[in-house]
N, C-alpha and C. Protein backbone atom coordinates (compact mmCIF):
# COMPACT_ATOMS: atom_id res chain seq x y z
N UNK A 1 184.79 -42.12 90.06
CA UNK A 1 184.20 -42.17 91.38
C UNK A 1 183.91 -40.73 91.83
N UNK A 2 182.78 -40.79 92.41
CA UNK A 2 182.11 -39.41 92.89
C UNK A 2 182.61 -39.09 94.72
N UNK A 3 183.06 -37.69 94.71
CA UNK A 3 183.25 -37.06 95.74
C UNK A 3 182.94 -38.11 97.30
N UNK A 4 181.35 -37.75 96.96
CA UNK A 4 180.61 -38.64 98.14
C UNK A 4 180.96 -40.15 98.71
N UNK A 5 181.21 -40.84 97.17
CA UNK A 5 181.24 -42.24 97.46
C UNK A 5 183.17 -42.68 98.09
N UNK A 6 183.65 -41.33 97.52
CA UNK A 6 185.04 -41.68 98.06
C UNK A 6 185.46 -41.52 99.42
N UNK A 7 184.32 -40.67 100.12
CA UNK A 7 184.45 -39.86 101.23
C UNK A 7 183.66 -41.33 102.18
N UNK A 8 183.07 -42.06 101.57
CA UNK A 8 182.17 -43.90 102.11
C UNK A 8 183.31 -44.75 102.15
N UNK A 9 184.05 -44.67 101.27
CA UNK A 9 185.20 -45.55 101.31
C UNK A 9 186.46 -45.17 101.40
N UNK A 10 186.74 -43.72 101.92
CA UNK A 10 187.88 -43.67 103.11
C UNK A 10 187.40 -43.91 104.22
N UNK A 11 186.39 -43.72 104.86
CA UNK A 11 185.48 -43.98 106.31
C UNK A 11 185.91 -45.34 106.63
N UNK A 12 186.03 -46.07 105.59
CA UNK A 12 185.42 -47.71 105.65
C UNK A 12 187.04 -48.33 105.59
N UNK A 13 187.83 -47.47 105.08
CA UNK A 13 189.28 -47.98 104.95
C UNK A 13 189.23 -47.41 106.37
N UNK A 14 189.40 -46.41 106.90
CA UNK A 14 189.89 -45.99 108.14
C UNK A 14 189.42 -47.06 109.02
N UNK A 15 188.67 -47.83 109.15
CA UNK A 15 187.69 -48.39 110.11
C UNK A 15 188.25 -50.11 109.69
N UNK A 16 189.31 -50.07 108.65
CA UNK A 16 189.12 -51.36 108.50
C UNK A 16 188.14 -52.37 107.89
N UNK A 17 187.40 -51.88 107.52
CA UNK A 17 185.75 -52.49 106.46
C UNK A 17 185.99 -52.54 105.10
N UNK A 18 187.20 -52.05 104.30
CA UNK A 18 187.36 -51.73 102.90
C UNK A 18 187.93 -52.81 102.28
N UNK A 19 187.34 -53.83 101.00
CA UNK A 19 187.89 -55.25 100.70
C UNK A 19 188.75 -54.14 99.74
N UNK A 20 189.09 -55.46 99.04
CA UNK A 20 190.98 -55.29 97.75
C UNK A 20 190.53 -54.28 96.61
N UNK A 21 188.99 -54.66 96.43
CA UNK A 21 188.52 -54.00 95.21
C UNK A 21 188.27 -52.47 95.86
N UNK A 22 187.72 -52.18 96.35
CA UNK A 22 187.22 -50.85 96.82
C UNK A 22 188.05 -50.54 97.18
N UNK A 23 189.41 -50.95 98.02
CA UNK A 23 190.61 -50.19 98.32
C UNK A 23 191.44 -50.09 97.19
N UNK A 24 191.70 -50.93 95.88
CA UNK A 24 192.04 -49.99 94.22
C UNK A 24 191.31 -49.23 94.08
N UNK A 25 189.69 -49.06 93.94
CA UNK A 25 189.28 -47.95 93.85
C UNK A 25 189.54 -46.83 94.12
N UNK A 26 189.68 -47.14 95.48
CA UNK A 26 189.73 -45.56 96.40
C UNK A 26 191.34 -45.06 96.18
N UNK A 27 192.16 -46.32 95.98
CA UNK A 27 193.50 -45.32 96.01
C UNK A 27 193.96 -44.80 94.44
N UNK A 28 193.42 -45.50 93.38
CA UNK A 28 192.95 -45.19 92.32
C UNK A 28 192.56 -43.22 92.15
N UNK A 29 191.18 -43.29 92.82
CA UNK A 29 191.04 -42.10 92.87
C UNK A 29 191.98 -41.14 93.62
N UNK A 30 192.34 -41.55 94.63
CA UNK A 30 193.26 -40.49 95.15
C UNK A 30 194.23 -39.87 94.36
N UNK A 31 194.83 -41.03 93.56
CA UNK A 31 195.57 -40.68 92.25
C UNK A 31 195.78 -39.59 91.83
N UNK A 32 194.21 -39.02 91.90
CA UNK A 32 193.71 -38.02 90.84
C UNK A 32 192.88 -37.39 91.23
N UNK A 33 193.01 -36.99 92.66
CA UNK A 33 192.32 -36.24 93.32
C UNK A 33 192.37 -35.66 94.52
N UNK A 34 193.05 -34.26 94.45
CA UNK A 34 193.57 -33.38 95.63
C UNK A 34 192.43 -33.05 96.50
N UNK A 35 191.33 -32.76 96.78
CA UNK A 35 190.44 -32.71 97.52
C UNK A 35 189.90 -34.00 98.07
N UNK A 36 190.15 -34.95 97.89
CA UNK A 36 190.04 -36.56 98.51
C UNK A 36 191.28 -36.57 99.26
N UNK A 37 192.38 -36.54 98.52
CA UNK A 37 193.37 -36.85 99.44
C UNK A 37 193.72 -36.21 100.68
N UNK A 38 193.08 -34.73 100.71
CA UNK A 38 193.47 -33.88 101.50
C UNK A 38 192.17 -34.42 102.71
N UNK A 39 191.05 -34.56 102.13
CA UNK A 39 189.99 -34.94 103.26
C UNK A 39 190.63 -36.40 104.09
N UNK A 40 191.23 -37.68 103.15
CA UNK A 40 192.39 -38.42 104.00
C UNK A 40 192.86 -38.30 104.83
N UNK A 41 194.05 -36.96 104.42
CA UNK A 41 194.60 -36.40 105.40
C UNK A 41 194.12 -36.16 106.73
N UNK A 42 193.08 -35.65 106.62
CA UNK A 42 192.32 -35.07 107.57
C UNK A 42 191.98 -36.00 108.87
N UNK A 43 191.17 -37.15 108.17
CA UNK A 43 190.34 -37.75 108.45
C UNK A 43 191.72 -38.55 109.46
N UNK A 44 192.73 -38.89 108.96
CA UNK A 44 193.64 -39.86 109.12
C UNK A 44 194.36 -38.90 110.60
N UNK A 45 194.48 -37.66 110.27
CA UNK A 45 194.71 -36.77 111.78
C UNK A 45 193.52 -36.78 112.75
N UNK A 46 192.96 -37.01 112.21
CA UNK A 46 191.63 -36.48 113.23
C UNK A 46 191.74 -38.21 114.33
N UNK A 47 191.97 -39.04 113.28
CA UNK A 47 191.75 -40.19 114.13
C UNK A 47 192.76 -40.60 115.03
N UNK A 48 193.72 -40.06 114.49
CA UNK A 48 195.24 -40.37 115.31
C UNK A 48 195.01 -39.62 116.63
N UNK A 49 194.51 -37.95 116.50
CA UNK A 49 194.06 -37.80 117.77
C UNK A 49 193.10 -38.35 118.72
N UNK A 50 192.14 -38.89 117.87
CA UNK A 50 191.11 -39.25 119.06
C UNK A 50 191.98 -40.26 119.70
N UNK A 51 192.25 -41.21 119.00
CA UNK A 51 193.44 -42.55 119.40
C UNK A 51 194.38 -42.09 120.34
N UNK A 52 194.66 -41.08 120.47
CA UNK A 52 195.77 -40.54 121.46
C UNK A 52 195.32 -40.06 123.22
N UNK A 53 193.70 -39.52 122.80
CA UNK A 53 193.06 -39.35 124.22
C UNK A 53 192.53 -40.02 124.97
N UNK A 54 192.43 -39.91 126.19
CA UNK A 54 191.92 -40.65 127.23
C UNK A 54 190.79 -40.83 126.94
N UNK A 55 189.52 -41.50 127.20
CA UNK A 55 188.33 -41.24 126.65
C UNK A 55 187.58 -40.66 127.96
N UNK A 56 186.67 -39.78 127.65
CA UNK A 56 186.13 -38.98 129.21
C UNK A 56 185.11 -40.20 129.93
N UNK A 57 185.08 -39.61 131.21
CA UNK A 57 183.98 -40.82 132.24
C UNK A 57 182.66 -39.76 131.71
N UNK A 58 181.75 -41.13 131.87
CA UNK A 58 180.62 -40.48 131.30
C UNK A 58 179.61 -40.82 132.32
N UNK A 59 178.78 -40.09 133.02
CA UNK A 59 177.81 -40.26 134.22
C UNK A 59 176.96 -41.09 133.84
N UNK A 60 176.28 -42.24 135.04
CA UNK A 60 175.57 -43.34 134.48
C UNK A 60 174.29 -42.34 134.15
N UNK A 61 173.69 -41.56 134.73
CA UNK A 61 172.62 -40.54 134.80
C UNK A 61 172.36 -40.58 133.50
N UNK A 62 173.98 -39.86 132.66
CA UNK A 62 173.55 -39.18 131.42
C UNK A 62 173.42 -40.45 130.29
N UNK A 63 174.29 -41.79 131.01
CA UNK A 63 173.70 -42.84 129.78
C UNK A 63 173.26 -43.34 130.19
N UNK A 64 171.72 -43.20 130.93
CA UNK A 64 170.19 -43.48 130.63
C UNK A 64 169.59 -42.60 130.27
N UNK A 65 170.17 -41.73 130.70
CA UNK A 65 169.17 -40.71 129.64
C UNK A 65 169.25 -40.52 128.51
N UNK A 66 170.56 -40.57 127.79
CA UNK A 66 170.22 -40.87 126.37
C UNK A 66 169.49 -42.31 126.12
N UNK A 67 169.59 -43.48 126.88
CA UNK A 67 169.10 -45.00 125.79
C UNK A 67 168.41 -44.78 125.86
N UNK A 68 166.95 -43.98 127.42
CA UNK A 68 165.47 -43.67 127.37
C UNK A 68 165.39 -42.56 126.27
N UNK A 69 166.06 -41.98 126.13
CA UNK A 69 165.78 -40.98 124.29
C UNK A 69 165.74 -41.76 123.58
N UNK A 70 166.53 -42.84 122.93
CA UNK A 70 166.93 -43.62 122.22
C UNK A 70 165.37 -44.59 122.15
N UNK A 71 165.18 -44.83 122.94
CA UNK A 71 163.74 -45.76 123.42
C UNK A 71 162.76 -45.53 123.06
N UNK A 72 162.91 -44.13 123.01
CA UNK A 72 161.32 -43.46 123.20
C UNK A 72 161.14 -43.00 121.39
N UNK A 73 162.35 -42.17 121.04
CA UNK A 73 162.50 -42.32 119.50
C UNK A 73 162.25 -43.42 119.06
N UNK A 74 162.40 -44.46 118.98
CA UNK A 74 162.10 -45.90 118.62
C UNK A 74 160.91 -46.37 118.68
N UNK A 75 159.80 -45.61 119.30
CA UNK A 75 158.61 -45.91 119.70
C UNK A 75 157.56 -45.05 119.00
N UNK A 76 158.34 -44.08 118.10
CA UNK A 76 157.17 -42.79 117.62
C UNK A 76 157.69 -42.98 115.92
N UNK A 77 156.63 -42.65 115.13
CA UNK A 77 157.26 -42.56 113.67
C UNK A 77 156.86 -41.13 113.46
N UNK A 78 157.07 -40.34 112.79
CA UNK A 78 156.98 -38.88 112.34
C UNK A 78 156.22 -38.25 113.62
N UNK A 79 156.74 -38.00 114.74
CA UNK A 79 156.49 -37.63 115.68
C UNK A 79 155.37 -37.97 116.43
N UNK A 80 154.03 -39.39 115.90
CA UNK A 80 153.01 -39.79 116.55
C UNK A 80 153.75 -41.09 117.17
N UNK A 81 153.10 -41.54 118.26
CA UNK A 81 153.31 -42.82 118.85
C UNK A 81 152.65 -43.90 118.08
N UNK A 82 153.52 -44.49 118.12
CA UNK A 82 153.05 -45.96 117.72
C UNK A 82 153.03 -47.08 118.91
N UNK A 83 151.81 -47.76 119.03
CA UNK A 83 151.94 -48.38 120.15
C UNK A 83 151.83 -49.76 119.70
N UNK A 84 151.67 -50.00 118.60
CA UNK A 84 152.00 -51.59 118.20
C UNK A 84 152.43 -51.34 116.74
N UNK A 85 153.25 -52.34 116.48
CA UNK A 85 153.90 -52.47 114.96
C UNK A 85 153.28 -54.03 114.30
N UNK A 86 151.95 -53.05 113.28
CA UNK A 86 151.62 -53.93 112.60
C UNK A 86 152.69 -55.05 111.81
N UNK A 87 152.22 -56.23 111.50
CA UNK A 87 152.46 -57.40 110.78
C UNK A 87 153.43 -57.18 109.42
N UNK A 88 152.38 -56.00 108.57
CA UNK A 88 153.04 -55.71 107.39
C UNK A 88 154.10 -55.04 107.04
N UNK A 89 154.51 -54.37 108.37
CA UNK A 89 155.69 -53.07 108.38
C UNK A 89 156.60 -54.11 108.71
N UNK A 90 156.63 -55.03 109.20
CA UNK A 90 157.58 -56.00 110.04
C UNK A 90 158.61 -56.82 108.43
N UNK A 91 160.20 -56.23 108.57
CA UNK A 91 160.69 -56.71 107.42
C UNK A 91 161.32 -58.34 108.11
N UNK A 92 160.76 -59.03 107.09
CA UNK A 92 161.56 -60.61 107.54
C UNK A 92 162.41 -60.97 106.14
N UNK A 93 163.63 -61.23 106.95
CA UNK A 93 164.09 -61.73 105.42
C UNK A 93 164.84 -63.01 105.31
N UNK A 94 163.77 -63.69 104.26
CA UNK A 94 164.20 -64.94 103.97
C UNK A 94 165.11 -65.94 102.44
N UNK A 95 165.84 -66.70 102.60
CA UNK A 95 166.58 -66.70 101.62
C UNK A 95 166.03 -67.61 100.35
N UNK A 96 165.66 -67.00 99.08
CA UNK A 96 164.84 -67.37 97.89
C UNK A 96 164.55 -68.65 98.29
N UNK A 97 165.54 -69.70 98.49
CA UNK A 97 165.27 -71.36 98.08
C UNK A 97 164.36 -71.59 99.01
N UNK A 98 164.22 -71.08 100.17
CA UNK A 98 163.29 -71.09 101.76
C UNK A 98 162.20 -70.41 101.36
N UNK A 99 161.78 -69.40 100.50
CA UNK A 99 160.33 -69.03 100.47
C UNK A 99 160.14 -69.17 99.35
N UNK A 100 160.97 -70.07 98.23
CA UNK A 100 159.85 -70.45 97.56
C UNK A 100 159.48 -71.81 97.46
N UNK A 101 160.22 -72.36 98.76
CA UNK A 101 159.17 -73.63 99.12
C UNK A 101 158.80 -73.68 100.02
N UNK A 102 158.59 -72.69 100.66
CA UNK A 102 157.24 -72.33 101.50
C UNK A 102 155.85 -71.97 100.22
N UNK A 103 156.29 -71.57 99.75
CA UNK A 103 155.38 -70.74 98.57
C UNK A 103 154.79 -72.55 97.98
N UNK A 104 155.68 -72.84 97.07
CA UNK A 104 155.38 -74.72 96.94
C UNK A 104 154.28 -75.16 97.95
N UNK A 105 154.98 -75.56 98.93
CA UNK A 105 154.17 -76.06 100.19
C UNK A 105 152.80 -75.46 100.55
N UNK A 106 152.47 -74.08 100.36
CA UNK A 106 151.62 -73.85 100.83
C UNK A 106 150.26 -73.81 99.31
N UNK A 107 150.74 -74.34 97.86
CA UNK A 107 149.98 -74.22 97.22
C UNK A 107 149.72 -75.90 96.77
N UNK A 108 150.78 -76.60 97.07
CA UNK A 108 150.46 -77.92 97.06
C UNK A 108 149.33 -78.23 98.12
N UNK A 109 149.54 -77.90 99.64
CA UNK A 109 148.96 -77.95 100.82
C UNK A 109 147.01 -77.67 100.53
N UNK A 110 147.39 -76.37 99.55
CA UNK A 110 145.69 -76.13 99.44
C UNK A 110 145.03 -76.74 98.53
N UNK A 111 146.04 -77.07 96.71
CA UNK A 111 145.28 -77.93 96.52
C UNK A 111 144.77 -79.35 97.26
N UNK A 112 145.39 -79.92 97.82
CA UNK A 112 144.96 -81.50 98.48
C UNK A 112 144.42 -81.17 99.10
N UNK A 113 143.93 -80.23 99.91
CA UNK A 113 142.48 -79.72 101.42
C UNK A 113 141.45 -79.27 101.01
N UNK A 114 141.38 -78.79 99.25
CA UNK A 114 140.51 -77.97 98.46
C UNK A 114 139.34 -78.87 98.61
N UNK A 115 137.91 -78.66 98.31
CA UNK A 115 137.07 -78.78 98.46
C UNK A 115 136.67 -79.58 97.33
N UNK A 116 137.51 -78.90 96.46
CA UNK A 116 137.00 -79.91 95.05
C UNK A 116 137.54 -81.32 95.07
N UNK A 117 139.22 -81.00 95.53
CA UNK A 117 139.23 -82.54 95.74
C UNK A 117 139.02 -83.68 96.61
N UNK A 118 138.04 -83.21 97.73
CA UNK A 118 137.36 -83.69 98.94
C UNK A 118 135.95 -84.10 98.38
N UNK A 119 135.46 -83.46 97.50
CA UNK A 119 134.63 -83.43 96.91
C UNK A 119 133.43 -84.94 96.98
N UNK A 120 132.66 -85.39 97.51
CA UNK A 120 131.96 -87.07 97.47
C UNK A 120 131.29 -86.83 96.75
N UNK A 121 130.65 -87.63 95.40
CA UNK A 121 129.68 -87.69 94.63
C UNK A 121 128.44 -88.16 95.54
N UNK A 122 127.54 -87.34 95.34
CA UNK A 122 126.27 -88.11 96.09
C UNK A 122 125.61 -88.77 95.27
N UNK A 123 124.58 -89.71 96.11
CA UNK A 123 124.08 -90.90 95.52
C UNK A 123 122.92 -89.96 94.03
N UNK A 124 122.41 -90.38 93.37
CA UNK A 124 121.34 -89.68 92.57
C UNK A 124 119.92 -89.97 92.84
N UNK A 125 119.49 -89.31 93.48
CA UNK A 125 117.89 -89.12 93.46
C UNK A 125 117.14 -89.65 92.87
N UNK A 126 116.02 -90.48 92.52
CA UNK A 126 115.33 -90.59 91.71
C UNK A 126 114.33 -90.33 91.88
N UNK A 127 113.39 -89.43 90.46
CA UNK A 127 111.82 -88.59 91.45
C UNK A 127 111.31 -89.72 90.30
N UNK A 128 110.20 -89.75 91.36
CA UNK A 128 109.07 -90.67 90.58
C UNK A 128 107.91 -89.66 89.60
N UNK A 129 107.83 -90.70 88.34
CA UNK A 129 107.11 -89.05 87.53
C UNK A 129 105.92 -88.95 87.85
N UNK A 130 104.83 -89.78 88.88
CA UNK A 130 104.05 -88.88 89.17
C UNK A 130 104.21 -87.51 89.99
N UNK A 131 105.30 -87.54 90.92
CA UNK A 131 105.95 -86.35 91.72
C UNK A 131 106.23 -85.14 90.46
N UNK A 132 106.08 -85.22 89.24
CA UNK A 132 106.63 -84.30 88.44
C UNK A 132 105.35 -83.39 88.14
N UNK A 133 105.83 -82.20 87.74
CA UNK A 133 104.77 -81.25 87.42
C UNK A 133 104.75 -81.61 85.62
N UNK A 134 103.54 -81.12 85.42
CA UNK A 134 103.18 -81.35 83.78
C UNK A 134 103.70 -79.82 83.27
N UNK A 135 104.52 -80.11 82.00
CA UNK A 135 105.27 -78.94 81.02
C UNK A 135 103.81 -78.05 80.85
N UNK A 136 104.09 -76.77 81.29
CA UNK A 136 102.76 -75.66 80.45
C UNK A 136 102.75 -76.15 78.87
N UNK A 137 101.63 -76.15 78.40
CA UNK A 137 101.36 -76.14 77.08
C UNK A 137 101.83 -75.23 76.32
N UNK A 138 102.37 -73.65 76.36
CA UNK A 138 103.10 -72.88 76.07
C UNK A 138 104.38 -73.12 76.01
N UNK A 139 104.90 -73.62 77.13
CA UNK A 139 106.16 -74.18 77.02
C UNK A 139 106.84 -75.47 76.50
N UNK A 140 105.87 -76.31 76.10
CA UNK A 140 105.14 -77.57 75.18
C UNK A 140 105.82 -77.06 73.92
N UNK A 141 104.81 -75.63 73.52
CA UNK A 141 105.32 -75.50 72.15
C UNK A 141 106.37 -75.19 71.38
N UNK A 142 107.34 -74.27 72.78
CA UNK A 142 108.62 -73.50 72.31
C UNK A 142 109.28 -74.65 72.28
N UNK A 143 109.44 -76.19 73.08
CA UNK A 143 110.67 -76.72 73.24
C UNK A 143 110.12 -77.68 71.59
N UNK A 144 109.07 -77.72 71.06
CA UNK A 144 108.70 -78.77 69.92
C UNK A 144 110.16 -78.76 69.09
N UNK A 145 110.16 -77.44 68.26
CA UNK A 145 111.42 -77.52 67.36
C UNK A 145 112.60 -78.29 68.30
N UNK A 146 112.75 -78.35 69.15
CA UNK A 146 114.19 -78.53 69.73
C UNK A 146 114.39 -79.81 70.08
N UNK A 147 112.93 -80.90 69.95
CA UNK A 147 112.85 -82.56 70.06
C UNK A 147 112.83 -83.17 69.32
């Protein structure tokens, strides 16, 4: 286990978030690792103090003024405004068995509405052969071989 990922899953033990497996992991590594354990340490003082202080009053002023920061960040991507959030950026997430019978549904749905299978045979025409034009005599001769 790497530095970083141990430093994710003491966070997550401290906080209570760490299942059976990741907590062998992590104490695993500690095992065998004086710069983890010591950041523990740390981490494990640091929290005992906060846990120990009063927490300060915080002016309603200053928390609206951060959520309207908060708001307004939320409203800009790389520093331009965005004033509507297209369709395609929009993540929906649905669970396999649900979209792929939506997916089903919507290809069953088109074949049966398709055009082909709506399709009416129309009645057949019949031209009367004086209505017909007479074959060019040129064109008489190319189709001979082919009758």
């Amino acid at each position: 286990m790497d530095h970083e990922r141990c430093f994710e899953f003491i966070n997550l033990h401290i906080d209570n978030q760490l299942g059976d497996r990741g907590s062998s992991e992590l104490f695993a590594h500690l095992g065998t690792c004086e710069a983890c354990r010591e950041f523990m340490r740390t981490t494990m003082q640091v929290r005992s103090h906060i846990a120990s202080r009063e927490l300060a009053e915080v002016p309603l002023t200053l928390d609206r003024r951060i959520l309207a920061s908060v708001r307004r960040e939320a409203g800009t991507v790389r520093g331009k405004k965005r004033w509507f959030e297209p369709v395609w950026f929009t993540r929906i997430s649905i669970p396999l068995p649900a979209a792929a019978s939506i997916i089903f549904l919507v290809i069953v749905g088109s074949l049966l509405f398709s055009p082909l299978l709506l399709h009416e045979e129309k009645p057949r025409q019949e031209v009367k052969v004086e209505e017909m034009m007479p074959i060019p005599p040129e064109l008489e001769r190319q189709l001979q071989p082919y009758r």
